[in-house]
C-alpha atoms as a PDB file:
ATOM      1  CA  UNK A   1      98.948 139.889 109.712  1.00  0.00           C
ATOM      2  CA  UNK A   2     100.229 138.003 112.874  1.00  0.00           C
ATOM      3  CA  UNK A   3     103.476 140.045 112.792  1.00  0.00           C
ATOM      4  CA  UNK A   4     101.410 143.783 111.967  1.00  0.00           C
ATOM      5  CA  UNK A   5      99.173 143.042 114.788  1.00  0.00           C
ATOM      6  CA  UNK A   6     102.440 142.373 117.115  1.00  0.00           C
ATOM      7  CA  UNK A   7     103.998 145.783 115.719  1.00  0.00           C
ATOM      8  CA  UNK A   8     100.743 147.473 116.119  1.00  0.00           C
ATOM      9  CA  UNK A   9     100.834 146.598 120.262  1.00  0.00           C
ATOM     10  CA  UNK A  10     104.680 148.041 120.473  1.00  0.00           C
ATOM     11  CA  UNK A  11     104.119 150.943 118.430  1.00  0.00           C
ATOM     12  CA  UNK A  12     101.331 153.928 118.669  1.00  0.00           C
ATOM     13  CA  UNK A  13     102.745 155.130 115.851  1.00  0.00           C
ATOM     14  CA  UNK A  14     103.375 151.941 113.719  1.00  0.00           C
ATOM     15  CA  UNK A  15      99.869 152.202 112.019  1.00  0.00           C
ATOM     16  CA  UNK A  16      99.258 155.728 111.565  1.00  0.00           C
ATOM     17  CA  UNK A  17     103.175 156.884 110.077  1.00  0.00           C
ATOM     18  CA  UNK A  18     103.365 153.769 107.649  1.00  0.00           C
ATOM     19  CA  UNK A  19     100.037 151.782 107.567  1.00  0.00           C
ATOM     20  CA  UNK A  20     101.509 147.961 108.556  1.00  0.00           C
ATOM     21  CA  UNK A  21     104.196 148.215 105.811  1.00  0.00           C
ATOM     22  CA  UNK A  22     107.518 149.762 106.804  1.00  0.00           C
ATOM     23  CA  UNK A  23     109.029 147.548 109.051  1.00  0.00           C
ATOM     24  CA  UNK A  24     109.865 144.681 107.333  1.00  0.00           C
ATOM     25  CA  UNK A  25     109.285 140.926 107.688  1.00  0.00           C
ATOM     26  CA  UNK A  26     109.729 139.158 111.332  1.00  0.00           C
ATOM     27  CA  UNK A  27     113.356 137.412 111.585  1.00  0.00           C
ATOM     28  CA  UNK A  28     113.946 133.508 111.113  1.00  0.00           C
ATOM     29  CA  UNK A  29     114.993 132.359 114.601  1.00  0.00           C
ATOM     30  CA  UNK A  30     118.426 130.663 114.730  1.00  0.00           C
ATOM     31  CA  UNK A  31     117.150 127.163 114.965  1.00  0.00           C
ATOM     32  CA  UNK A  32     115.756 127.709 111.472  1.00  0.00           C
ATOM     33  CA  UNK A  33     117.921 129.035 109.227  1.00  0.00           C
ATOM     34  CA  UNK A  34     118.150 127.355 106.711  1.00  0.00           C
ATOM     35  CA  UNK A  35     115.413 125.172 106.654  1.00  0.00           C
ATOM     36  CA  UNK A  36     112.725 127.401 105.987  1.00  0.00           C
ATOM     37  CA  UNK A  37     112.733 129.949 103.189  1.00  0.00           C
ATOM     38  CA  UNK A  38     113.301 133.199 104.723  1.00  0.00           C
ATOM     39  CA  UNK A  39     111.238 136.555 104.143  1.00  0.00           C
ATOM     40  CA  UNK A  40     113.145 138.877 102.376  1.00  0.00           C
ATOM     41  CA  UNK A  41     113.603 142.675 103.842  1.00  0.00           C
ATOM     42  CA  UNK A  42     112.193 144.842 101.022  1.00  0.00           C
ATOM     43  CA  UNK A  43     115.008 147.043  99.057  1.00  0.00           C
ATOM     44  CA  UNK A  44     113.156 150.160  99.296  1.00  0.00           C
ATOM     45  CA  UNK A  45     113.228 149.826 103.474  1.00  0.00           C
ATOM     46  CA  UNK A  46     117.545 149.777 103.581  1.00  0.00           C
ATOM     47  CA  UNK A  47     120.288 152.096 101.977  1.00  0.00           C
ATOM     48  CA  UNK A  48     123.171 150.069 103.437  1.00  0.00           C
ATOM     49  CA  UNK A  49     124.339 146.496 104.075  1.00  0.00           C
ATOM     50  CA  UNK A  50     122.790 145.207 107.240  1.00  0.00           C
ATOM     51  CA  UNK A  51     125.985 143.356 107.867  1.00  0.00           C
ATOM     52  CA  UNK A  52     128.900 145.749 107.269  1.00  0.00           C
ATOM     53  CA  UNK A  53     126.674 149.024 107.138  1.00  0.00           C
ATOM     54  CA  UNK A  54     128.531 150.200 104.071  1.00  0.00           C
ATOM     55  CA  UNK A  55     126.090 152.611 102.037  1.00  0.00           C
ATOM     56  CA  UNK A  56     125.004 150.881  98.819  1.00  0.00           C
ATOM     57  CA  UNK A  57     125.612 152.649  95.313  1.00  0.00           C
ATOM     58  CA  UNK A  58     124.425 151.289  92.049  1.00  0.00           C
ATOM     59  CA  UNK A  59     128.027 150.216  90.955  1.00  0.00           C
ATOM     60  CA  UNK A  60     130.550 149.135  93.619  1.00  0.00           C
ATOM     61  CA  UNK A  61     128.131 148.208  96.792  1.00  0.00           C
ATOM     62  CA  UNK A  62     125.394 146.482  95.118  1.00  0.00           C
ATOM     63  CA  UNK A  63     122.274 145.174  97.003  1.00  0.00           C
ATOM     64  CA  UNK A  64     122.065 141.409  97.270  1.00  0.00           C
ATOM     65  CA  UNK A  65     119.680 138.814  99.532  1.00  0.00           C
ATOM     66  CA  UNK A  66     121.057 135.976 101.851  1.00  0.00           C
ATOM     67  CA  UNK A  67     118.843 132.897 101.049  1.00  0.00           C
ATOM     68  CA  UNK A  68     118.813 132.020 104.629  1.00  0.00           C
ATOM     69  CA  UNK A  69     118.298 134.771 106.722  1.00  0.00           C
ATOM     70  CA  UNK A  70     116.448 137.436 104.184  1.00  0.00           C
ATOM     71  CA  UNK A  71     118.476 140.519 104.947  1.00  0.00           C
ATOM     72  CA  UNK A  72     119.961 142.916 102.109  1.00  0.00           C
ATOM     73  CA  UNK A  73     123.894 142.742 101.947  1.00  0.00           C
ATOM     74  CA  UNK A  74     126.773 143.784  99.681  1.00  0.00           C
ATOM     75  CA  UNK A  75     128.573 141.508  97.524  1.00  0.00           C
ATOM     76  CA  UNK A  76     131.626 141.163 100.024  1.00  0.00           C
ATOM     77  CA  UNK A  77     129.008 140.528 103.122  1.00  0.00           C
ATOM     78  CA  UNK A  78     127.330 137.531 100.585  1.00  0.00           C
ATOM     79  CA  UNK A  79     129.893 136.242  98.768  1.00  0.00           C
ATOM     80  CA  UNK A  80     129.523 132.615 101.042  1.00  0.00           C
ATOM     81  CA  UNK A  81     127.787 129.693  99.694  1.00  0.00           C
ATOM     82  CA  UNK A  82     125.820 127.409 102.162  1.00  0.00           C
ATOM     83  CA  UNK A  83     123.519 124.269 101.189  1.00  0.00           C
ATOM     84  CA  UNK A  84     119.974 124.726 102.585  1.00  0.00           C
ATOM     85  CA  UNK A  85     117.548 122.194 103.624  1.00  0.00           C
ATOM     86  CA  UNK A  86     114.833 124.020 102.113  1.00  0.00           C
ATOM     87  CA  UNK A  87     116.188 124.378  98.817  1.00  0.00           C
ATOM     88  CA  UNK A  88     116.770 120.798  98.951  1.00  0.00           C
ATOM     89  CA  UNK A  89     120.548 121.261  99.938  1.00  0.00           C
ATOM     90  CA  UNK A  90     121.716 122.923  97.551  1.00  0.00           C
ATOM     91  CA  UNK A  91     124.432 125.721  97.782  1.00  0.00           C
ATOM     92  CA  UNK A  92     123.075 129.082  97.744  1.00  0.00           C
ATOM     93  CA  UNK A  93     124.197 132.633  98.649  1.00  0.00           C
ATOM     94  CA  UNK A  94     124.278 133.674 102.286  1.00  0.00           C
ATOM     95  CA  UNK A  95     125.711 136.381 104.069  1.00  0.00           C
ATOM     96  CA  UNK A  96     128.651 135.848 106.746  1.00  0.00           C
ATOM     97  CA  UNK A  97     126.916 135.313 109.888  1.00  0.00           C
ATOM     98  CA  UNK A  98     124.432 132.545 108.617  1.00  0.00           C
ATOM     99  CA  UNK A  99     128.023 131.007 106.525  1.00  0.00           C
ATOM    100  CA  UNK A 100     129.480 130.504 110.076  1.00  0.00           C
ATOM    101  CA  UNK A 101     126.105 129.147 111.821  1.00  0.00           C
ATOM    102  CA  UNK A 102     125.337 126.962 109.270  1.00  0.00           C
ATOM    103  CA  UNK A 103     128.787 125.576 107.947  1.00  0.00           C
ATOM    104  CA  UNK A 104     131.059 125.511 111.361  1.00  0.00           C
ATOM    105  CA  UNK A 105     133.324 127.189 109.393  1.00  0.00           C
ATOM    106  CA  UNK A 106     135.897 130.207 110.398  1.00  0.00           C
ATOM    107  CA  UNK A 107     135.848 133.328 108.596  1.00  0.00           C
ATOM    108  CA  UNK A 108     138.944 135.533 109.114  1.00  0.00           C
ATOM    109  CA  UNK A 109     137.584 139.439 109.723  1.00  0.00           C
ATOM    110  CA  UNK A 110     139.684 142.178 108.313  1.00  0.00           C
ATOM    111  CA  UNK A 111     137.265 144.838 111.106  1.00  0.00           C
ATOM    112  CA  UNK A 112     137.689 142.483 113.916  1.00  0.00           C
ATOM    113  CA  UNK A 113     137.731 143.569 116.881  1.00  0.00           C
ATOM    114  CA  UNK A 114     136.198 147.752 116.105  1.00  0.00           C
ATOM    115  CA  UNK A 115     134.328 149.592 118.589  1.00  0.00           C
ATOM    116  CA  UNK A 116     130.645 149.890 118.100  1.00  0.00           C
ATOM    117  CA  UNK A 117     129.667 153.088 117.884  1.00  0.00           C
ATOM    118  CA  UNK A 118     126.749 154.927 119.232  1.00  0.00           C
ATOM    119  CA  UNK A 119     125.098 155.489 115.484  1.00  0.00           C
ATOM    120  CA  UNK A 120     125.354 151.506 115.349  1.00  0.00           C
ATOM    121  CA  UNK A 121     121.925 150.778 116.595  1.00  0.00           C
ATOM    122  CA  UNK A 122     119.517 148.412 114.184  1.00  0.00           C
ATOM    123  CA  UNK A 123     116.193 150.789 113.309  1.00  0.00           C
ATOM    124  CA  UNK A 124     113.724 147.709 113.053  1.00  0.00           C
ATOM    125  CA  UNK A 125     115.634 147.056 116.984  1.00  0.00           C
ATOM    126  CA  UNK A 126     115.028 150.479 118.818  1.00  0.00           C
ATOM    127  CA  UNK A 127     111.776 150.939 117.142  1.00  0.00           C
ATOM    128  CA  UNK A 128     109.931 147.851 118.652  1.00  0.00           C
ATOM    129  CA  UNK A 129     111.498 149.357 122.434  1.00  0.00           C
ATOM    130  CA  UNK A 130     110.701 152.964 121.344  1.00  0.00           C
ATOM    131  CA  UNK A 131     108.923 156.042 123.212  1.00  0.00           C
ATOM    132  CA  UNK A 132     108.043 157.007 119.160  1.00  0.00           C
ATOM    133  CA  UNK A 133     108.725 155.835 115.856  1.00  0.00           C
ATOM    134  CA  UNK A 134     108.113 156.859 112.623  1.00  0.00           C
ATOM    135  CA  UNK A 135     108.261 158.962 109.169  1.00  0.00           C
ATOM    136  CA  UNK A 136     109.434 162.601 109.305  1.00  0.00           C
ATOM    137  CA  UNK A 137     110.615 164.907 106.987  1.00  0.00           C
ATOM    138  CA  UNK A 138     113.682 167.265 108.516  1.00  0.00           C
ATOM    139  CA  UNK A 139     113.813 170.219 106.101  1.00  0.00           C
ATOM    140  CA  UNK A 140     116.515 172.519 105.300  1.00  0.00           C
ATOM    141  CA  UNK A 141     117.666 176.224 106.733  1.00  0.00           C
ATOM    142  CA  UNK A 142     115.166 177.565 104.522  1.00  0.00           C
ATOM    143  CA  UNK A 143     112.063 175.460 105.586  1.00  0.00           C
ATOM    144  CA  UNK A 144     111.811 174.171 101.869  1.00  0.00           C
ATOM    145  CA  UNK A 145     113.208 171.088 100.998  1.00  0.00           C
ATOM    146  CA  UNK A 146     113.156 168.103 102.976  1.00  0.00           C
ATOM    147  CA  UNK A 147     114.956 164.875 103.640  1.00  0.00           C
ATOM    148  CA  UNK A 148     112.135 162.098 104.697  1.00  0.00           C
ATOM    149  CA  UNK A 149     113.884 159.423 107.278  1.00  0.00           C
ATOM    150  CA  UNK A 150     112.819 157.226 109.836  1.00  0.00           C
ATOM    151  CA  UNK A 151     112.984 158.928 113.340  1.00  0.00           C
ATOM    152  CA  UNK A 152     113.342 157.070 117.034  1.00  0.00           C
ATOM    153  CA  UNK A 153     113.400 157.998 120.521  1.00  0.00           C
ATOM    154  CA  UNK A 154     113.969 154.740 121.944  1.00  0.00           C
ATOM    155  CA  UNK A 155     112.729 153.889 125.420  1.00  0.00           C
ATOM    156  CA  UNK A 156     116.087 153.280 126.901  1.00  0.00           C
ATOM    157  CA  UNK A 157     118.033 155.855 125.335  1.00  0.00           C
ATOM    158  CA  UNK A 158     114.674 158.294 125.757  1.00  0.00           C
ATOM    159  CA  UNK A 159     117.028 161.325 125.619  1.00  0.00           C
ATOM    160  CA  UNK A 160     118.399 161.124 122.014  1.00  0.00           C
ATOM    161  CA  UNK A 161     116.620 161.421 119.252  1.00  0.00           C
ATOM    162  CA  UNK A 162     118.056 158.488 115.802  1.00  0.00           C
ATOM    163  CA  UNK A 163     117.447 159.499 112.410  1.00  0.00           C
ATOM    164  CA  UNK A 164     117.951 156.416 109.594  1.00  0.00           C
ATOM    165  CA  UNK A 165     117.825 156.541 106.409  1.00  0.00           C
ATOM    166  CA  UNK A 166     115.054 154.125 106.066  1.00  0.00           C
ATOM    167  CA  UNK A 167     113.186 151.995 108.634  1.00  0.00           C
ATOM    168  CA  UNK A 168     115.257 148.587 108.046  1.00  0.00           C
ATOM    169  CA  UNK A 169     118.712 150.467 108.106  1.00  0.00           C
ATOM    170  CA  UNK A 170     121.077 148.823 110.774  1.00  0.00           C
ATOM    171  CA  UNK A 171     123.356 152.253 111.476  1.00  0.00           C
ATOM    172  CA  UNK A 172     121.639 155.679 111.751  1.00  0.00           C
ATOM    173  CA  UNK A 173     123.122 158.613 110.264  1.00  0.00           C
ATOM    174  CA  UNK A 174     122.761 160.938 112.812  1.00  0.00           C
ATOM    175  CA  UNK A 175     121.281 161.625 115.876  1.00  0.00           C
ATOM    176  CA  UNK A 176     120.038 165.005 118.032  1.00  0.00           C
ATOM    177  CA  UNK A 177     120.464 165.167 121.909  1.00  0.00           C
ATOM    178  CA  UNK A 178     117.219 166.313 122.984  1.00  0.00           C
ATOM    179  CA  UNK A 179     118.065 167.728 126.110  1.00  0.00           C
ATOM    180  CA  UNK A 180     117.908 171.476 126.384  1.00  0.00           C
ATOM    181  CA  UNK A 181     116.132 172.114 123.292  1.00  0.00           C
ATOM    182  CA  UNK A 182     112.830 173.537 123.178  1.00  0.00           C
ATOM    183  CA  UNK A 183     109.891 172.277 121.284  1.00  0.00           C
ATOM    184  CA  UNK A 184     108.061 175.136 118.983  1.00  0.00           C
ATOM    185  CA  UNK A 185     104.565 174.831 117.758  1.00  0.00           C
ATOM    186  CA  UNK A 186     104.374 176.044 113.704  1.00  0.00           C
ATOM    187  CA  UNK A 187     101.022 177.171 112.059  1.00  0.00           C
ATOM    188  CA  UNK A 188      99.919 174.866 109.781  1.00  0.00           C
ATOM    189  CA  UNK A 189      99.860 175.641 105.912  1.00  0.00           C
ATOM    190  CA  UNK A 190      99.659 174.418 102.333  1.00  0.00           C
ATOM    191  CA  UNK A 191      98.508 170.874 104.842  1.00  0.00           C
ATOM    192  CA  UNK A 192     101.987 171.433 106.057  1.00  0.00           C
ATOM    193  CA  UNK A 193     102.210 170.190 109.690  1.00  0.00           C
ATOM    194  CA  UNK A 194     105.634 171.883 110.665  1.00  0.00           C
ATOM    195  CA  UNK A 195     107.255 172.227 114.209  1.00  0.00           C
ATOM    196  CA  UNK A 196     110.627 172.765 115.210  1.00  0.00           C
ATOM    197  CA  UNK A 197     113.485 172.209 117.936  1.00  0.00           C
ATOM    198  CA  UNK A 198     115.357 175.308 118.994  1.00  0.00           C
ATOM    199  CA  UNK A 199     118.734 175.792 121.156  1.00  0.00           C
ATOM    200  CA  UNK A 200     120.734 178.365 120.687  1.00  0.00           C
ATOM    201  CA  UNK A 201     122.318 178.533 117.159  1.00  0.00           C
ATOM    202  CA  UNK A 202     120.606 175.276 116.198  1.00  0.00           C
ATOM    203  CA  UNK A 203     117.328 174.895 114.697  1.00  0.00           C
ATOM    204  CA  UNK A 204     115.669 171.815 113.558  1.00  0.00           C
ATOM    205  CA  UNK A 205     112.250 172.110 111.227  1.00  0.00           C
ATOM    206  CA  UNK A 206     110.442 168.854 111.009  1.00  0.00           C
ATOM    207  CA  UNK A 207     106.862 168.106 108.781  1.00  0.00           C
ATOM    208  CA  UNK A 208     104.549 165.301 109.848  1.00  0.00           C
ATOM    209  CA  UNK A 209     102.312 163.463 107.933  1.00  0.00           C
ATOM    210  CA  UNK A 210      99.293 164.838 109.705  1.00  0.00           C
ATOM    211  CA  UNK A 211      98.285 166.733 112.780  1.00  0.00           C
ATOM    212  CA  UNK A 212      97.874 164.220 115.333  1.00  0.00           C
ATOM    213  CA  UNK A 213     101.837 162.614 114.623  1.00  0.00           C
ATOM    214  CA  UNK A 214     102.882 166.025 114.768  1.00  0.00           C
ATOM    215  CA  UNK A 215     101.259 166.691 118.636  1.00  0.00           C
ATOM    216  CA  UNK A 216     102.555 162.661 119.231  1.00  0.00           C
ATOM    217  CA  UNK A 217     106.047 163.619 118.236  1.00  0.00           C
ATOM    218  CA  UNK A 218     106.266 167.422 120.100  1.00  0.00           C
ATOM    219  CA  UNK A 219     105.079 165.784 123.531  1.00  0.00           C
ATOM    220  CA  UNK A 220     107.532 163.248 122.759  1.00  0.00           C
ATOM    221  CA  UNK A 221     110.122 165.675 122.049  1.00  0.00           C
ATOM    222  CA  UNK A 222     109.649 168.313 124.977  1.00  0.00           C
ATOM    223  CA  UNK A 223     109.668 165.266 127.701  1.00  0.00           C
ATOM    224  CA  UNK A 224     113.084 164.375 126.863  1.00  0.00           C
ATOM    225  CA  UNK A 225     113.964 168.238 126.377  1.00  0.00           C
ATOM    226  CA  UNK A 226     113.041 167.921 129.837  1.00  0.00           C
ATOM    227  CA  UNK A 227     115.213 165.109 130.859  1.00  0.00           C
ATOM    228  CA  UNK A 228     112.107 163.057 131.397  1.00  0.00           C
ATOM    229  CA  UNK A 229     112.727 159.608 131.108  1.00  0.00           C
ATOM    230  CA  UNK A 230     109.907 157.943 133.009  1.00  0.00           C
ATOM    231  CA  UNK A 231     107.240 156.678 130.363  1.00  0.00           C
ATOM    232  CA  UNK A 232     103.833 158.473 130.389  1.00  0.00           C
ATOM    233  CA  UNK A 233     101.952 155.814 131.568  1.00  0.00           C
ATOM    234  CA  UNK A 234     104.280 155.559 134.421  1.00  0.00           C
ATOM    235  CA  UNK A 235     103.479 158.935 135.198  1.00  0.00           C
ATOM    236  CA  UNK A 236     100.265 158.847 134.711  1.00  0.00           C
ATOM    237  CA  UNK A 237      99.835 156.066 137.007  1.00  0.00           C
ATOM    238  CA  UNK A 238     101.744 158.187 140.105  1.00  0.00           C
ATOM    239  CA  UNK A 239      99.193 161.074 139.628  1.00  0.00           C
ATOM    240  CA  UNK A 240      96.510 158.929 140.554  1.00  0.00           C
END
């Protein structure tokens, strides 16, 4: 409850688009790894490793937990044993990072030293520093079938628009430069609440969950269209 009521103060959003359940358990801090039992990040809220950000597939990139830290990895991200004091020292499986905090011990990296990428932003990260966060649907040229994902304008990236996969994901799989685009207003129907984001040959087609996300996300969306980048109660505050 303590760590809903903390998401709840970050995020408008975080209770109306997922009702206190989609963003996963609060992190061990360092200091404790290891001797506490970790919460584990829900399958259902990741489709890739949170350590390598390889997609997971039900055959070669299977979805595994590391007993100290909680978060869903591969079987090449996990395949570390570490004692834990909580388990009363006994080896278990861990992922990489908490392998090297909690043994000393030097892992050689076939990916070290590769450029992080724009896309390689954490979901559960920008969402608790984000403008708006939440569930949309983006649907296809034909305004049929949709894709649901996790959607974030962050606060200090206000101008770009993240889609994930799910809310827990550590890459996202795309993302839409807001500026320039302009926000359209769609009649509602079949309980349908559509809107869409137009520049020149591209068109995006989004459904909310109800009426009021849709309005949250559109202001949202035309600010940065804008290039605004002040928050609104910043702005608010100077009209006064």
């Amino acid at each position: 409850q303590d760590a809903i009521d903390r998401k709840e103060k970050r995020s408008e959003t975080f209770k109306t688009a997922v009702h206190g359940q989609e963003m996963g358990p609060p992190a061990l801090k360092t200091e404790e790894l290891g001797r506490r039992a970790p919460q584990w990040v829900r399958d259902s809220l990741v489709t890739m490793c949170m350590r390598c950000k390889e997609p997971f597939n039900a055959i070669t990139r299977r979805r595994h937990h590391c007993r100290a830290c909680g978060y869903v990895v591969c079987a090449r991200c996990s395949d570390y044993k570490a004692e834990l004091q909580y388990d009363g020292n006994r080896p278990n499986r861990v992922c990489q990072e908490c392998y090297l905090f909690l043994t000393g011990h030097v892992v050689l990296e076939d990916h070290e030293g590769k450029h992080k990428g724009i896309l390689e932003k954490g979901a559960a990260e920008l969402s608790g520093r984000s403008l708006v966060c939440g569930s949309l649907q983006l649907l296809d040229k034909n305004g049929k079938v949709g894709t649901r994902g996790w959607f974030v304008i962050p606060r200090d990236d206000p101008l770009v628009l993240y889609i994930y996969a799910a809310p827990q994901d550590v890459r996202a799989h795309t993302s839409i430069p807001l500026l320039g685009y302009q926000v359209r207003d769609l009649p509602q129907g079949d309980s349908r609440h559509l809107f869409q984001l137009a520049q020149s040959q591209q068109l995006y087609t989004f459904m909310a969950d109800s009426e009021e996300l849709k309005q949250r996300w559109m202001r949202a969306m035309a600010r940065s269209a804008a290039g605004i980048t002040r928050p609104d109660e910043e702005e608010e505050e100077e009209e006064d």
